[in-house]
Protein backbone atom coordinates (compact mmCIF):
# COMPACT_ATOMS: atom_id res chain seq x y z
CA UNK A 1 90.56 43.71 98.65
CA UNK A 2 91.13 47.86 98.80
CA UNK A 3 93.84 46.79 101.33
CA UNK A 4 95.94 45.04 98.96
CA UNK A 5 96.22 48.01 96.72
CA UNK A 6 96.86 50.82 99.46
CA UNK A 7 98.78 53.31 98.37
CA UNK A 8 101.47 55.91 99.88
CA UNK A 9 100.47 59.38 98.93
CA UNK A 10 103.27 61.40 97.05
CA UNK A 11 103.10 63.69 100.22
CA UNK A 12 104.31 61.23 102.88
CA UNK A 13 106.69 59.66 100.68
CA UNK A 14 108.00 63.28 100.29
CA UNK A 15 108.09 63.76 103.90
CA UNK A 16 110.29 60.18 104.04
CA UNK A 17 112.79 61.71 101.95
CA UNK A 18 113.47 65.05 103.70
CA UNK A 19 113.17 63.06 107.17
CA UNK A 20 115.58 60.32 105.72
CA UNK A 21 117.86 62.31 103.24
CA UNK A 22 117.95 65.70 105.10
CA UNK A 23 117.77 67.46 102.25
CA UNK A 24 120.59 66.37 99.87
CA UNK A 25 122.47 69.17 97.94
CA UNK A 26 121.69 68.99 94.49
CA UNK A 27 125.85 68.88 93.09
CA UNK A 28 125.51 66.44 90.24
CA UNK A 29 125.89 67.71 86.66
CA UNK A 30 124.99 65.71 83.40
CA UNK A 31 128.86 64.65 83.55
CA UNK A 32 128.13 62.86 87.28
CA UNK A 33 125.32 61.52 86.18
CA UNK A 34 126.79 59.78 83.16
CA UNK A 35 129.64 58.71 85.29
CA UNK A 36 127.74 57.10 88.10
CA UNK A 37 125.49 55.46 85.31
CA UNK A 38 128.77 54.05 83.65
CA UNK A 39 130.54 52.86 87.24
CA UNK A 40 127.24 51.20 88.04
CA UNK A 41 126.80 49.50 84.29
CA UNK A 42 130.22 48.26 83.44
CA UNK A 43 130.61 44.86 85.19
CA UNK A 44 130.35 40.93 85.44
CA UNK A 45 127.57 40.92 82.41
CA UNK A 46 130.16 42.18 80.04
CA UNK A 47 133.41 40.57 81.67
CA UNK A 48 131.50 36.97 82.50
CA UNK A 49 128.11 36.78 80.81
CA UNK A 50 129.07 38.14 76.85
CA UNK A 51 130.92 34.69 76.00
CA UNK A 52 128.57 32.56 77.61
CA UNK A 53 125.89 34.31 75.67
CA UNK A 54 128.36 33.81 72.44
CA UNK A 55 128.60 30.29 73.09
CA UNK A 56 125.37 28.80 74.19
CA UNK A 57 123.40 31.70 72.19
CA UNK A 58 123.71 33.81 69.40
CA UNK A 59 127.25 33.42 68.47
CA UNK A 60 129.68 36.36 66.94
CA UNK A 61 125.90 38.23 66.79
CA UNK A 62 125.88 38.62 70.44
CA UNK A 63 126.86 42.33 69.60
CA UNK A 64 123.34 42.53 67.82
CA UNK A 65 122.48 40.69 71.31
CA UNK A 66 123.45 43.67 73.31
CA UNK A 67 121.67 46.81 70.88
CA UNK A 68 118.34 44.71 71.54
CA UNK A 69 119.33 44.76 75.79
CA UNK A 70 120.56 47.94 75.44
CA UNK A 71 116.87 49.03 73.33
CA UNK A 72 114.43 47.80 76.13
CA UNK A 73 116.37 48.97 78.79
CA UNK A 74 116.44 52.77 77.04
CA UNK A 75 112.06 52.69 77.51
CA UNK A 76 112.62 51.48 80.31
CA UNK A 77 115.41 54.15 81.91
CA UNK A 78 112.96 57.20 80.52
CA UNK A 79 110.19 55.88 83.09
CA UNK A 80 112.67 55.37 85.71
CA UNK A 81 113.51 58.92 85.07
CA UNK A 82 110.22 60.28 85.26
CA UNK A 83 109.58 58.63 88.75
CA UNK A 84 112.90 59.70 90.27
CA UNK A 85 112.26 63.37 89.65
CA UNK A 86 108.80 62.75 91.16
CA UNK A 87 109.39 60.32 94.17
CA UNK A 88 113.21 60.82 95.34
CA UNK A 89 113.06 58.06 97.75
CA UNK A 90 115.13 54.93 99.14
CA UNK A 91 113.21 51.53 97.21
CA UNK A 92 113.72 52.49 93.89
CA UNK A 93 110.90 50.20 92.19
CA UNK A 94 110.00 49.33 95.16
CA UNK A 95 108.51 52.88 96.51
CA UNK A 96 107.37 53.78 93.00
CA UNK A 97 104.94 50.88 93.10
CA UNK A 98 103.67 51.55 96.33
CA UNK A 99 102.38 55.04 94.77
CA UNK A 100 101.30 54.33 91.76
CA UNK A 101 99.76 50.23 91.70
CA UNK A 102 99.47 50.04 95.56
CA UNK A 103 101.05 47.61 98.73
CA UNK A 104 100.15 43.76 96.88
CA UNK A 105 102.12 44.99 93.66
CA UNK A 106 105.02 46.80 95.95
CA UNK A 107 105.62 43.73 97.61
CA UNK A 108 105.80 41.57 94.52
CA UNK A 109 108.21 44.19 93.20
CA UNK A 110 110.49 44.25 96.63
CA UNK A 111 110.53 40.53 96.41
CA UNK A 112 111.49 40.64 92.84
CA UNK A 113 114.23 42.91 93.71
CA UNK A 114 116.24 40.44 95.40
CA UNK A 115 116.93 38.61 91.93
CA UNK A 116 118.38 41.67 91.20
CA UNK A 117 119.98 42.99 93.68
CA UNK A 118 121.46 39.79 95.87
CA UNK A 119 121.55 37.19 93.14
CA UNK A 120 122.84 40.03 91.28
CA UNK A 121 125.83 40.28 94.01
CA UNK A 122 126.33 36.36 94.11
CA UNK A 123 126.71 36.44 90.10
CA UNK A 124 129.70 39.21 89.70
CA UNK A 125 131.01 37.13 92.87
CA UNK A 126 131.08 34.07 91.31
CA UNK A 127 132.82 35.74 88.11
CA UNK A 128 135.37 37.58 90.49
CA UNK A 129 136.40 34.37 91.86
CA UNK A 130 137.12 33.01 88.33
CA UNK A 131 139.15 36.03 87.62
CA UNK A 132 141.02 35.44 90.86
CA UNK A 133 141.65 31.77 90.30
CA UNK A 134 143.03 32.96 86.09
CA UNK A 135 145.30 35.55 88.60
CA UNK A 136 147.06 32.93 91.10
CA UNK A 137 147.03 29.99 88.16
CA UNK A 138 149.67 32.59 86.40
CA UNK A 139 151.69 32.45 89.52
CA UNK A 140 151.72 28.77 89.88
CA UNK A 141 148.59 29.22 93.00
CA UNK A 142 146.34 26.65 92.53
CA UNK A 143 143.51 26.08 95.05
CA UNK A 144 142.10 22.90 95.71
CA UNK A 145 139.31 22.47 93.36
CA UNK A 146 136.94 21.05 95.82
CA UNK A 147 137.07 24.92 96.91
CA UNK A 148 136.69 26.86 93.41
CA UNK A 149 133.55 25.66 91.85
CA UNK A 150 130.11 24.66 92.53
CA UNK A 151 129.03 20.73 92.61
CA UNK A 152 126.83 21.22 89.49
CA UNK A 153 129.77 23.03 87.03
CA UNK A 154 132.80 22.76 85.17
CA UNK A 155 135.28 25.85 84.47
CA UNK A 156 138.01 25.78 81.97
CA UNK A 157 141.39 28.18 82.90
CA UNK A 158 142.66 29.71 80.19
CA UNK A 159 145.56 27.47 79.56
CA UNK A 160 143.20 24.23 78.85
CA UNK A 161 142.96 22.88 82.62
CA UNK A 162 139.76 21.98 83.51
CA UNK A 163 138.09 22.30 86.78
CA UNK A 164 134.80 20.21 87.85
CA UNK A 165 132.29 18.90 90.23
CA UNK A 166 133.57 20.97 93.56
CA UNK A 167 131.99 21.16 97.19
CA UNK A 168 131.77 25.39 96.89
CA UNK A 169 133.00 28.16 95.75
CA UNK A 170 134.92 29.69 98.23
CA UNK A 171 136.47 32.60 97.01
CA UNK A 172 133.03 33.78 96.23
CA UNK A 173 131.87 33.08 99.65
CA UNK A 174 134.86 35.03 101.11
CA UNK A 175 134.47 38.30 98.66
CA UNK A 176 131.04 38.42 99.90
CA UNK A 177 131.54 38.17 103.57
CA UNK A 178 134.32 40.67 103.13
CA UNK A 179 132.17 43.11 102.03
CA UNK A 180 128.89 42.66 103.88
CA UNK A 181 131.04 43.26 106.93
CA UNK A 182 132.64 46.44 105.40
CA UNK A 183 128.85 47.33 104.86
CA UNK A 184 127.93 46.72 108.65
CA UNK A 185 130.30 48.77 109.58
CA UNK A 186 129.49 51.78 107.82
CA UNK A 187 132.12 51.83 105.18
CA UNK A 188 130.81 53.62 101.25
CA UNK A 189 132.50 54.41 98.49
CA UNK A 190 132.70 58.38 97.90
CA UNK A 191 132.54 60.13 94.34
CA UNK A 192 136.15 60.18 94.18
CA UNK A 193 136.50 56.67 94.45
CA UNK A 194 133.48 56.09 91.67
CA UNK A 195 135.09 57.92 89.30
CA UNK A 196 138.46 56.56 89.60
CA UNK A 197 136.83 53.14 89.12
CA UNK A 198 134.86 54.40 86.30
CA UNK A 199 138.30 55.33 84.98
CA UNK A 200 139.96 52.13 85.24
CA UNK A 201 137.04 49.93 84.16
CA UNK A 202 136.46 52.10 80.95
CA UNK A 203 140.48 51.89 79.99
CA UNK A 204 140.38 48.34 80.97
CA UNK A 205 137.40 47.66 77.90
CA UNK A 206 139.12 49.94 75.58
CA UNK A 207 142.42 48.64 76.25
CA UNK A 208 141.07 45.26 75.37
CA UNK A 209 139.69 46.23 72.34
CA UNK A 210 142.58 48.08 70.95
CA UNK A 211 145.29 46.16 71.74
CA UNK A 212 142.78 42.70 70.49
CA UNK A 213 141.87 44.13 67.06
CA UNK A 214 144.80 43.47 65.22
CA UNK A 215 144.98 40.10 66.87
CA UNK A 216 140.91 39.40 64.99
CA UNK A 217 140.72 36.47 62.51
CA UNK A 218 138.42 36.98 60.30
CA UNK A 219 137.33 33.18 60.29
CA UNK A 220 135.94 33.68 63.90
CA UNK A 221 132.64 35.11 62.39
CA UNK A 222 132.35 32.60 59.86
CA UNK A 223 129.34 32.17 60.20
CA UNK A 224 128.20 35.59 62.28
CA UNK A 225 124.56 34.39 62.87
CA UNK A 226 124.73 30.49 63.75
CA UNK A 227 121.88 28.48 61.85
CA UNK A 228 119.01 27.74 64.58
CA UNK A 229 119.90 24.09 66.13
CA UNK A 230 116.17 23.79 66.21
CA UNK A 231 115.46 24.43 69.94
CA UNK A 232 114.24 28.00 70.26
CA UNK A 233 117.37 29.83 72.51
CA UNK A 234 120.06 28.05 70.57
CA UNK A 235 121.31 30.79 67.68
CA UNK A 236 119.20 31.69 64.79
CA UNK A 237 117.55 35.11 65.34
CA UNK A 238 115.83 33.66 68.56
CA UNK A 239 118.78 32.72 69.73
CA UNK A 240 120.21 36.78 69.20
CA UNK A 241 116.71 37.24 71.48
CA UNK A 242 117.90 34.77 74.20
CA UNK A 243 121.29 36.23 73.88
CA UNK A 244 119.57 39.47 74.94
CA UNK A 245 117.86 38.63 78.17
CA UNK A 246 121.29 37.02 78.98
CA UNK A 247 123.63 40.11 78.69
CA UNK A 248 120.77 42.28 80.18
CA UNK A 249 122.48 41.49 83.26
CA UNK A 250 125.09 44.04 81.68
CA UNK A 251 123.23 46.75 82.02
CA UNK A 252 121.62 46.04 85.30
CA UNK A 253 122.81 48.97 87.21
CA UNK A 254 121.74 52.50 84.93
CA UNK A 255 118.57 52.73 87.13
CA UNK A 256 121.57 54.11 89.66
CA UNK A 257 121.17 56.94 87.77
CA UNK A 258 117.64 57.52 88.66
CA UNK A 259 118.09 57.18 92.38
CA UNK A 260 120.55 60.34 92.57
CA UNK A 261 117.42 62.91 91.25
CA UNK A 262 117.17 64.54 94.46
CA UNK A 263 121.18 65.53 93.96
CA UNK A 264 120.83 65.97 90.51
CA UNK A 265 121.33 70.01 89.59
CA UNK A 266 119.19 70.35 87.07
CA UNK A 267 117.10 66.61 86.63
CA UNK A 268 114.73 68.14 84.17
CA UNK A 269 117.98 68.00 81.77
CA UNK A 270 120.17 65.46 83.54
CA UNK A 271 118.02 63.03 84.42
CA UNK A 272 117.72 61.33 80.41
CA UNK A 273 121.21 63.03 79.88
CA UNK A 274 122.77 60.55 82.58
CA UNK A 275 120.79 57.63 81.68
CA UNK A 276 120.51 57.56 77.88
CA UNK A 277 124.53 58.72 77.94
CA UNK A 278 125.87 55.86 80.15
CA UNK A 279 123.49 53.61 78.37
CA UNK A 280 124.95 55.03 74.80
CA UNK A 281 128.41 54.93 76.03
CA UNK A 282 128.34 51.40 77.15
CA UNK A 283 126.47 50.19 74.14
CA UNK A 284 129.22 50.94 71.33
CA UNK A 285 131.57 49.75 74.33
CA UNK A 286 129.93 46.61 74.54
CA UNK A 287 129.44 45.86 70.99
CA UNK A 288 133.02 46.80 70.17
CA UNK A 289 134.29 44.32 73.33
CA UNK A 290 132.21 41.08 72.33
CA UNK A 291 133.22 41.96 68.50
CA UNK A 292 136.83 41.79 69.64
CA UNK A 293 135.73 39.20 71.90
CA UNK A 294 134.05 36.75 69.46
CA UNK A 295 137.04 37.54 66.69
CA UNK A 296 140.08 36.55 68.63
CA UNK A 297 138.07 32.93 69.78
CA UNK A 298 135.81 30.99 68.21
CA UNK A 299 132.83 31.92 70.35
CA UNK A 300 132.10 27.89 70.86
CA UNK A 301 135.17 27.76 73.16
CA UNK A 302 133.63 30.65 75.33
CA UNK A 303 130.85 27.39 76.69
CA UNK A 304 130.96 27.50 80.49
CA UNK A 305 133.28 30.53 80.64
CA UNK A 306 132.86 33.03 83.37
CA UNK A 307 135.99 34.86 82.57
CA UNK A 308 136.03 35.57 78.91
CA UNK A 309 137.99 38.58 78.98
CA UNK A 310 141.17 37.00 80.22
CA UNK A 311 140.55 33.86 78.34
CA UNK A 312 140.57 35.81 74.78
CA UNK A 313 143.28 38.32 75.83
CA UNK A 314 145.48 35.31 76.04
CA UNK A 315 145.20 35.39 72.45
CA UNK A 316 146.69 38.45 71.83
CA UNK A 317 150.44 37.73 73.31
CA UNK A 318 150.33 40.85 76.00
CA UNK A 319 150.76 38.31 79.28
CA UNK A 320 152.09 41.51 81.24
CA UNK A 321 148.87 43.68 80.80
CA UNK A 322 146.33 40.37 80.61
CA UNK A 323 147.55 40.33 84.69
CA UNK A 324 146.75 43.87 84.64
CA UNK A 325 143.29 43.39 83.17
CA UNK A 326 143.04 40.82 85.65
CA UNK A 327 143.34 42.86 88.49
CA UNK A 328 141.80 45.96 87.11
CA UNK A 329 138.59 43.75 86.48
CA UNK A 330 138.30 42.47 89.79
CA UNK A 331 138.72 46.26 91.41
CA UNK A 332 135.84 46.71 89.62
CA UNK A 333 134.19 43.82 90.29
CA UNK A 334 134.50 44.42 94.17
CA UNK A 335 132.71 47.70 93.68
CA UNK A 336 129.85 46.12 91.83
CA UNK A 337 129.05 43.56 94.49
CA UNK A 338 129.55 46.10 97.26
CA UNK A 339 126.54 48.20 95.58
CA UNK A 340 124.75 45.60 95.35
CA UNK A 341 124.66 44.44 98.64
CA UNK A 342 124.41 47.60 99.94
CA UNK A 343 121.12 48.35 97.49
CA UNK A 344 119.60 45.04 98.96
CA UNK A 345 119.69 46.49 102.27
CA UNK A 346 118.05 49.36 101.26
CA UNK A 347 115.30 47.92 99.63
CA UNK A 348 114.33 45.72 103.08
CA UNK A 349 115.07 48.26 105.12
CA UNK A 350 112.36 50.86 103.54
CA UNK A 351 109.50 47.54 103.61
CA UNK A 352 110.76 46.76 107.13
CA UNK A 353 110.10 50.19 107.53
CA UNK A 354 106.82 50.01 105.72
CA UNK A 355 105.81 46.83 108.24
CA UNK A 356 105.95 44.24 105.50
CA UNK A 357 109.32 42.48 106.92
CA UNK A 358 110.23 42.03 110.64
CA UNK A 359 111.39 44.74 112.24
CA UNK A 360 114.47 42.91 112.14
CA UNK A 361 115.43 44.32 108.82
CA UNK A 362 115.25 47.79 109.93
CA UNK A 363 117.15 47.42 113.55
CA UNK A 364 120.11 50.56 112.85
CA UNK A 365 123.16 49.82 114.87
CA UNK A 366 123.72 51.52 118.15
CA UNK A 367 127.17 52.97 116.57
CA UNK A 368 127.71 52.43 112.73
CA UNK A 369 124.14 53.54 112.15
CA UNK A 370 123.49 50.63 109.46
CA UNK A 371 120.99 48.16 109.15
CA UNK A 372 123.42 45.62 110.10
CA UNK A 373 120.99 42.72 110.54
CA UNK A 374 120.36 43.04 106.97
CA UNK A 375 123.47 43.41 105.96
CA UNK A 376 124.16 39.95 107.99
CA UNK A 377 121.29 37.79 106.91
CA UNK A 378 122.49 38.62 103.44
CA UNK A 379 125.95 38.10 103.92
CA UNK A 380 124.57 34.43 104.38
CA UNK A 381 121.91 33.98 101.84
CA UNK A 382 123.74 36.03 99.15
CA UNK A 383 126.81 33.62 100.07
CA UNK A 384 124.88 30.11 99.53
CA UNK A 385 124.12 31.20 96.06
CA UNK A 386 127.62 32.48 94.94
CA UNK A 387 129.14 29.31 96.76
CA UNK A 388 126.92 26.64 95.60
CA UNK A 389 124.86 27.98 92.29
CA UNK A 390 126.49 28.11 88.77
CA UNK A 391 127.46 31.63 87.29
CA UNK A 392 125.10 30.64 83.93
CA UNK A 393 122.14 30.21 86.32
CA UNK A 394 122.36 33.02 88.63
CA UNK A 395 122.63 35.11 85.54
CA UNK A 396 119.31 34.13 83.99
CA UNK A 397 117.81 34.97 87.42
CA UNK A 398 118.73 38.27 87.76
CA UNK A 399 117.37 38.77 84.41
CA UNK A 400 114.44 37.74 84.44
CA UNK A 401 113.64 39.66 88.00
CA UNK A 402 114.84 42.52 86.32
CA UNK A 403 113.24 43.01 82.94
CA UNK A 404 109.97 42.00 85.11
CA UNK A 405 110.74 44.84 87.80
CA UNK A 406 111.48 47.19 84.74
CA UNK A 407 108.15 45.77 83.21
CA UNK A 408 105.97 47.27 86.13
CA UNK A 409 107.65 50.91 86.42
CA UNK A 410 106.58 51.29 82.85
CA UNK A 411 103.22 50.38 83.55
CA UNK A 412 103.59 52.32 86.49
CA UNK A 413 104.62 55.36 84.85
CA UNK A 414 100.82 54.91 82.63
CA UNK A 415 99.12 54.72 85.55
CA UNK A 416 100.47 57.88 87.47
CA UNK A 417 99.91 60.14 84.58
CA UNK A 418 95.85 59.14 84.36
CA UNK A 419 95.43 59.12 87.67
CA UNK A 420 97.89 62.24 88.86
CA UNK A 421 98.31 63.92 85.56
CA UNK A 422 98.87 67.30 87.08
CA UNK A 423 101.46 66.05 89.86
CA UNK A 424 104.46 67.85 89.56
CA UNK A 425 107.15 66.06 87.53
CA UNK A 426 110.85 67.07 86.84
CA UNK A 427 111.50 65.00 84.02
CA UNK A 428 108.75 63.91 82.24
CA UNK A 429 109.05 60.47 80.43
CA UNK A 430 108.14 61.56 76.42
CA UNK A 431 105.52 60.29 74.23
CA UNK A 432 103.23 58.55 76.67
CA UNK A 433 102.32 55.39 76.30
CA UNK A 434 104.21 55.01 73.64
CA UNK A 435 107.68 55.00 74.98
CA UNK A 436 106.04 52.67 78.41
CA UNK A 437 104.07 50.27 76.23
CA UNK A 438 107.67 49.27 73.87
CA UNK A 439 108.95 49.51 77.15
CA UNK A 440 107.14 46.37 78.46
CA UNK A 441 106.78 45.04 74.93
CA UNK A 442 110.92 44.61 74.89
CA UNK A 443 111.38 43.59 78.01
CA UNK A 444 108.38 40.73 78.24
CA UNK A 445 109.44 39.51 74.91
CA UNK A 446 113.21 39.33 76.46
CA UNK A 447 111.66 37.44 79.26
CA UNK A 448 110.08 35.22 76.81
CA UNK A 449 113.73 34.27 75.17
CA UNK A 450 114.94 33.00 78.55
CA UNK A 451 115.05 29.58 79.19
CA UNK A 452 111.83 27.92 81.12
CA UNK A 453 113.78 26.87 83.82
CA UNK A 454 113.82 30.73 84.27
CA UNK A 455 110.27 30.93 84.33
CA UNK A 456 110.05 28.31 87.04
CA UNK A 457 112.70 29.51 89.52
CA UNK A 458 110.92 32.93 88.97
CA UNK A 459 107.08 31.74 89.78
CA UNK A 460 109.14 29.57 92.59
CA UNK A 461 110.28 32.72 94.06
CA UNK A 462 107.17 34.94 93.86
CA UNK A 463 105.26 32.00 95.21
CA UNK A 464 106.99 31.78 98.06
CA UNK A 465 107.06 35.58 98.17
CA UNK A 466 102.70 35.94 98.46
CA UNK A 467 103.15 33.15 100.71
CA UNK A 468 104.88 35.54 103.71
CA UNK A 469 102.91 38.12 101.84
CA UNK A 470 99.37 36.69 103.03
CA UNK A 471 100.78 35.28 106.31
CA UNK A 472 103.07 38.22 107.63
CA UNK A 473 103.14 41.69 105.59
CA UNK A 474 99.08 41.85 105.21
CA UNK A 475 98.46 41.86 108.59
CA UNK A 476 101.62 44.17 110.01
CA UNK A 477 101.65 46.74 107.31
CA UNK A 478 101.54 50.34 108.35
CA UNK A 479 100.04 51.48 105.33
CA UNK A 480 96.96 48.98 104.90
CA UNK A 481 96.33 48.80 108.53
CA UNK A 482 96.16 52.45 109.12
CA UNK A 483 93.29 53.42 111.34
C-alpha cells in the first residue's frame, strides 16, 4: 500500500528542473504574465462553446454562466500559484501530485490530464474547422459534407444550410496533423508571436462587441433566465450551473500562467497578478461577448452551433470584417491547439520519465530533440476524436477532467502546508483552507451540473486508466520501486 502513495521529495524535483530547464532567466513581469494568461484563455470555449451553452443551457444568463466559471477557477488559480513558486517543474498537476498526495493520485491526475489537454486540442479543432467551412461557404467552397462533420451531428452555416450525418471531420483531422508534425519537428511559438496573437484575439472580441451593440434587440433577453424545462441542466438557475461547467472550457488555459514561475521576475507579486488579471480581463470580456452574443440572436438558434461568433456577426451587416473575424479567430485557434498538443507531450513525457508509461513516450529525437513518438501517437488519437466525436461532447469532457484536476491541486495545496508548512514558498495561496476548500466546493458542484453521460465517459476513462495503472506503471515506476 505505502507504494501507491510514494512521493518525490521537493529536492529531486528541484534537481529535475535545473537538469531539465537549465536555469531559466527570470524576464517575465506582471504585464507577461497577464499576457500569456490571456493568449492561453481566449479560445474555442468563448468562440464555439458560449452559444451552445446559450442554447441548450442557461439562455441570455450564460453571462451569469461565465462569473460562476470564472469564480471556481479564481480558488483554484491561487493554489496553482502557490505550487508553481514551490515546484517549477514540467507536469503541471501532474508533478504537484506526485509531492504532495503521492504516485496512485499522480497517475490518476496525468490520466485526467488528457481530457484536458488532447480532447482539449480535438475540441478547438473541431470549432476551427467550422470556422473554416463559414470562410470557404462565403466564397462559394463547399466541401463534400461526408468530409465536414461527424456521423452523430448536424451543423447549421450561417446562411440556413444545414449539414448532417457525415463520415469525419476532415478539416479537423488535417489541422491536427499539421501541427503535431510542426511539433515533431521542433517548431514553438516565441513571446513575440504570443503577444501578437494576444493582440489580435483581444481586438477580434472587442471588435465584436462594439461594432454588435447597436445591432442588440432588446427582445433577445426576453426572458433573460429561461423557466426550468423540468430536467435539471435545461435553464432555470441549474441550468446557469450547467451552463458553467460548459464554458469552463473557456478558461481552460490560465494555469499557463503558473507554469512560467521559474521565469517569473518577481512570482511572489506576479504570480496572482498574472493569473487573477487574465482571469479578470477575460471575465468582463466574456460577459460583454455572450451579452452581445445572446442580444443580436435569439440564443435558441445558437442549438448545435460551434461557430457562434460568425453566425451572430452576420447580424450586424459588416460582411467585410465578419471574413476578418473569421480568419483572425482561426489564427488564434491554431495557436490554441498547438499548446495543447504540445502540453500533452509534456505531461507523458515527465511520467514516461517517471517509469509509469513506456519508455516510448520519452524517446527524444536524434536531431529535433522532441519527444516525437508522443507527439505522433497523439497526432492519431487526438485526430479520431476531432474527426469522429461531436464538438458538444468533447466539450463536456474536457470539463469535467478539468474542474476534477483543479479539484485535487486544491486539496493538494491543504496537504503540503500540514505536512511541509515551513517549505519555502514564493507565493503563498491566502487564507488557507479557506480559499482551497471553495476551491473544490465550486468546482465539484460544477462537475455536478454536467450531464451524467459526463460522469460515465469520465469513470470510463479513469477505469481504464488504474487498469494500465495496476498492470504496467506499479511495477516499472522509478519512484515506488526504488531500492
Amino acid at each position: 500500500m505505502s507504494k501507491l502513495f510514494a512521493k518525490k521529495t521537493l529536492s529531486i524535483l528541484i534537481a529535475e528542473a535545473d537538469e531539465s530547464e537549465k536555469g531559466l532567466k527570470r524576464t517575465l513581469g506582471s504585464g507577461s504574465l497577464v499576457a500569456l494568461g490571456i493568449g492561453a484563455i481566449i479560445g474555442a470555449g468563448l468562440f464555439s462553446l458560449t452559444g451552445i451553452a446559450a442554447a441548450e443551457n442557461a439562455g441570455p444568463a450564460v453571462t451569469i454562466s461565465f462569473v460562476l466559471a470564472a469564480f471556481g477557477c479564481a480558488f483554484a488559480g491561487l493554489c496553482y500559484a502557490e505550487f508553481a513558486s514551490m515546484i517549477p517543474v514540467a507536469g503541471s498537476a501532474y508533478t504537484y501530485s506526485y509531492a504532495t498526495m503521492g504516485e496512485f493520485i499522480a497517475w490518476i491526475i496525468g490520466w485526467d490530464l488528457v481530457l484536458e489537454y488532447a480532447l482539449g486540442a480535438a475540441t478547438v479543432a473541431v470549432s476551427w474547422s467550422r470556422y473554416l467551412l463559414e470562410f470557404l461557404h462565403k466564397f462559394g467552397i463547399h466541401l463534400p459534407h461526408q468530409l465536414v462533420v461527424s456521423p452523430w451531428e448536424t451543423i447549421k452555416m450561417s446562411d440556413g444550410t444545414m449539414i448532417e450525418g457525415g463520415l469525419f471531420n476532415l478539416p479537423a483531422v488535417i489541422i491536427v496533423l499539421l501541427l503535431s508534425l510542426l511539433l515533431i519537428k521542433g517548431t514553438r511559438e516565441s513571446a513575440g508571436m504570443n503577444n501578437f496573437l494576444v493582440i489580435l484575439k483581444v481586438s477580434v472580441v472587442i471588435l465584436f462587441i462594439v461594432l454588435g451593440w447597436s445591432h442588440i434587440d432588446p427582445a433577445n433577453y426576453d426572458p433573460y433566465i429561461p423557466a426550468n424545462t423540468g430536467k435539471y441542466e435545461h435553464f432555470g438557475w441549474t441550468g446557469i450551473a450547467t451552463g458553467a461547467a460548459v464554458v469552463f472550457f473557456a478558461f481552460i488555459g490560465f494555469d499557463a500562467v503558473s507554469t512560467a514561475a521559474q521565469e517569473a521576475k518577481n512570482p511572489q507579486k506576479g504570480m496572482p497578478i498574472g493569473i487573477l488579471g487574465s482571469l479578470i480581463i477575460c471575465t468582463v470580456l466574456y460577459v460583454l461577448f455572450a451579452h452581445v452574443m445572446t442580444g443580436l440572436l435569439n440564443y435558441k438558434l445558437f442549438a448545435g452551433d460551434a461557430k457562434p461568433a460568425a453566425t451572430a456577426f452576420a447580424q450586424t451587416g459588416y460582411d467585410f470584417l465578419q471574413t476578418g473575424l473569421i480568419v483572425a479567430i482561426l489564427a488564434g485557434y491554431t495557436s490554441v491547439i498547438l499548446v495543447m498538443l504540445l502540453g500533452q507531450s509534456r505531461v507523458f513525457y515527465s511520467m514516461s520519465k517517471d517509469g509509469l508509461l513506456p519508455k516510448f513516450f520519452s524517446d527524444v529525437h536524434p536531431k529535433f530533440r522532441t519527444p516525437w513518438k508522443t507527439n505522433a501517437f497523439f497526432m492519431v488519437f487526438v485526430s479520431l476524436f476531432a474527426g469522429l466525436v461531436p464538438v458538444s461532447d468533447l466539450g463536456h469532457m474536457v470539463s469535467i477532467g478539468t474542474l476534477f484536476a483543479f479539484s485535487l491541486v486544491c486539496i493538494g495545496v491543504m496537504i503540503m502546508r500540514k505536512r511541509m508548512p515551513d517549505a519555502p514558498r514564493a507565493f503563498k495561496t491566502p487564507f488557507v483552507p479557506v480559499v482551497p476548500i471553495i476551491g473544490v466546493i465550486v468546482c465539484v458542484y460544477l462537475m455536478y451540473s454536467l450531464p451524467n453521460e459526463s460522469w460515465a465517459r469520465l469513470a470510463i476513462w479513469l477505469g481504464l486508466g488504474l487498469v494500465i495503472y495496476f498492470t504496467y506503471s506499479r511495477k516499472n515506476s522509478k519512484v515506488s520501486n526504488k531500492p
